[in-house]
Structure formats: structure tokens, C-alpha cells
C-alpha atoms as a PDB file:
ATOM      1  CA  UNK A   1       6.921   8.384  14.383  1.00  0.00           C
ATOM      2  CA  UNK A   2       4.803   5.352  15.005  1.00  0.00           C
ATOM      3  CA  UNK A   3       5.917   2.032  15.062  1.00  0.00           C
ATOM      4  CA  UNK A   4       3.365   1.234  12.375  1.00  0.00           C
ATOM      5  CA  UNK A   5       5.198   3.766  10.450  1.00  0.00           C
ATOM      6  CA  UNK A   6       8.391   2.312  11.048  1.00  0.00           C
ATOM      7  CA  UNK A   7       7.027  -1.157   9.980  1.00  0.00           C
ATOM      8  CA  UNK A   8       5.410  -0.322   7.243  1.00  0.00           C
ATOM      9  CA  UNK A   9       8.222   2.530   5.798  1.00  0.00           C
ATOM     10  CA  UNK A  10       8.497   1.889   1.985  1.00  0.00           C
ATOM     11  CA  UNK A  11      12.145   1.347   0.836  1.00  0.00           C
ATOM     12  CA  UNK A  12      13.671   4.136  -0.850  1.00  0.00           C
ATOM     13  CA  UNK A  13      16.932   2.992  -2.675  1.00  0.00           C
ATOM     14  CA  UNK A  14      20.131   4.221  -1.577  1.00  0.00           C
ATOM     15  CA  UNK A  15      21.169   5.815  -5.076  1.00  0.00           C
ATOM     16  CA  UNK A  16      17.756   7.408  -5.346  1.00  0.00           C
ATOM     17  CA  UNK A  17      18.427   9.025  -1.985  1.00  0.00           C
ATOM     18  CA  UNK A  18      22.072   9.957  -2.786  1.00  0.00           C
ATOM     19  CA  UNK A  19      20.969  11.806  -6.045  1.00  0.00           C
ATOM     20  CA  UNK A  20      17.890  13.771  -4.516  1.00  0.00           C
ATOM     21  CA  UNK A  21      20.549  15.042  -1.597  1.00  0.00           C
ATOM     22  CA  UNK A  22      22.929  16.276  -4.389  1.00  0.00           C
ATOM     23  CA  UNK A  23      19.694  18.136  -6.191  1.00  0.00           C
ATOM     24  CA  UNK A  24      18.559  19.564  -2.473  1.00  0.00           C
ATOM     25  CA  UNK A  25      22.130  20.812  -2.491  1.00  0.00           C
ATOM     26  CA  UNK A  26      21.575  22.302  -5.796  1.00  0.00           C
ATOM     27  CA  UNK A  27      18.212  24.068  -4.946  1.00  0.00           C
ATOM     28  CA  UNK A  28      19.189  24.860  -1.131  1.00  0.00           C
ATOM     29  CA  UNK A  29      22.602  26.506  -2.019  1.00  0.00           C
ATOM     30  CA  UNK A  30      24.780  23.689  -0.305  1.00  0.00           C
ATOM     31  CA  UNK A  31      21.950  23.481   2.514  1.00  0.00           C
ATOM     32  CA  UNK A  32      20.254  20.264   1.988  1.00  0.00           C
ATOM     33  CA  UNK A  33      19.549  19.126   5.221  1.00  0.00           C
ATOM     34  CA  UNK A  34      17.942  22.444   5.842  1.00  0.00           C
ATOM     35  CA  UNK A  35      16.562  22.038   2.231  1.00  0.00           C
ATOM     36  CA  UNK A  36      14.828  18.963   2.784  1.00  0.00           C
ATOM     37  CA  UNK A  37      13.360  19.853   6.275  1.00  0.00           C
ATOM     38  CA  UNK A  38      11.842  22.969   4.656  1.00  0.00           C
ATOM     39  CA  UNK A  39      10.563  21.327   1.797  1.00  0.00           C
ATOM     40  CA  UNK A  40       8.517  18.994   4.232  1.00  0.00           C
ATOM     41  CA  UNK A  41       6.692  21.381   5.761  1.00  0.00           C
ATOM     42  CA  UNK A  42       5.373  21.723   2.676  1.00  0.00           C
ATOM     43  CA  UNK A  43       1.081  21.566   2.375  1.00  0.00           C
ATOM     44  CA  UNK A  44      -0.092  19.129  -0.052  1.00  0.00           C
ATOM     45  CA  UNK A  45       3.246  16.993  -0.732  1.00  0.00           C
ATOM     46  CA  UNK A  46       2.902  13.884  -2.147  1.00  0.00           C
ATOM     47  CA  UNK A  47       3.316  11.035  -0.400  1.00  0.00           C
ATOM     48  CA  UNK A  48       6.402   9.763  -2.519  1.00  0.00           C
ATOM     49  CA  UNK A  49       7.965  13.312  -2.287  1.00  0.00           C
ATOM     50  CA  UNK A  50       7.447  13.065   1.395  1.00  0.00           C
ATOM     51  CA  UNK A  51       9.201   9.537   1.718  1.00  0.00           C
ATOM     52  CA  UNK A  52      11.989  10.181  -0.720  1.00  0.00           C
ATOM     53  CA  UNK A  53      12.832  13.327   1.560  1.00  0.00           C
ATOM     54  CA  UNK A  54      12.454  11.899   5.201  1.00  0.00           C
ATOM     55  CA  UNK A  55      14.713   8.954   3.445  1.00  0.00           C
ATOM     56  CA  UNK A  56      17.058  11.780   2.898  1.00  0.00           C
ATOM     57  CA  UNK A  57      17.076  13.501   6.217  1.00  0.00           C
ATOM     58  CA  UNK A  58      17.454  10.148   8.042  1.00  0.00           C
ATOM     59  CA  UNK A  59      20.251   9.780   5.926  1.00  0.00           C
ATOM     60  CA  UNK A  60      22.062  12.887   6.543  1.00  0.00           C
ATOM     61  CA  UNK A  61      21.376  12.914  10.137  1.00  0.00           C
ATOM     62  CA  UNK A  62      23.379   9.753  10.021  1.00  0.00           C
ATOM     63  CA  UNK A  63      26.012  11.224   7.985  1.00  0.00           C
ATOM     64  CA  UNK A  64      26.270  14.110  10.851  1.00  0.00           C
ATOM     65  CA  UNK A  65      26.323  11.712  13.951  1.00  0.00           C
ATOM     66  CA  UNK A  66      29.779   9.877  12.285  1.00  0.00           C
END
């Protein structure tokens, strides 16, 4: 990742990010991480899609590290 990218990151809000990692739970069989970093390597995802999940894996990487 850039540092533009980092600048510039749109803000993804927390709950929106909490409820998409309980629905990547859903879809991924209690894998969301895995779900999430799949679903990326998508072609063609929108950009939104694309921020909403990185949002997510940052988020659960986090989660891990504690």
C-alpha cells in the first residue's frame, strides 16, 4: 500500500464493518478472514466492495494480534 492510499483511504464505519464480518462468517462457514481475502481476489470488484472488505481484514488482523 501507498502512502497516497493510506491518505486518501475512505472511512468505512465501524458498524458497517462489524456487520459485513458477521455476513463473511455466514458465507465463509465461520472463515471470514479467509472469506474476505478470497473475495478480494476477485476480477472486477467494485471499488466500495473492495474498501468495505480491506476495512474488514484490517480489522480482523487487529482482532488476531490482541
Amino acid at each position: 500500500m501507498n502512502l497516497l492510499s493510506m491518505l486518501f483511504r475512505p472511512a468505512v464505519a465501524d458498524a458497517e464493518v462489524r456487520a459485513e464480518i458477521w455476513r463473511l462468517g455466514v458465507r465463509h462457514v465461520g472463515w471470514p478472514l479467509e472469506g474476505a481475502l478470497n473475495e478480494l481476489r476477485e476480477p472486477n470488484l467494485p471499488m466500495g466492495r473492495a474498501v468495505l472488505l480491506r476495512a474488514c481484514v484490517d480489522k480482523m488482523k487487529l482482532e488476531n494480534q490482541r
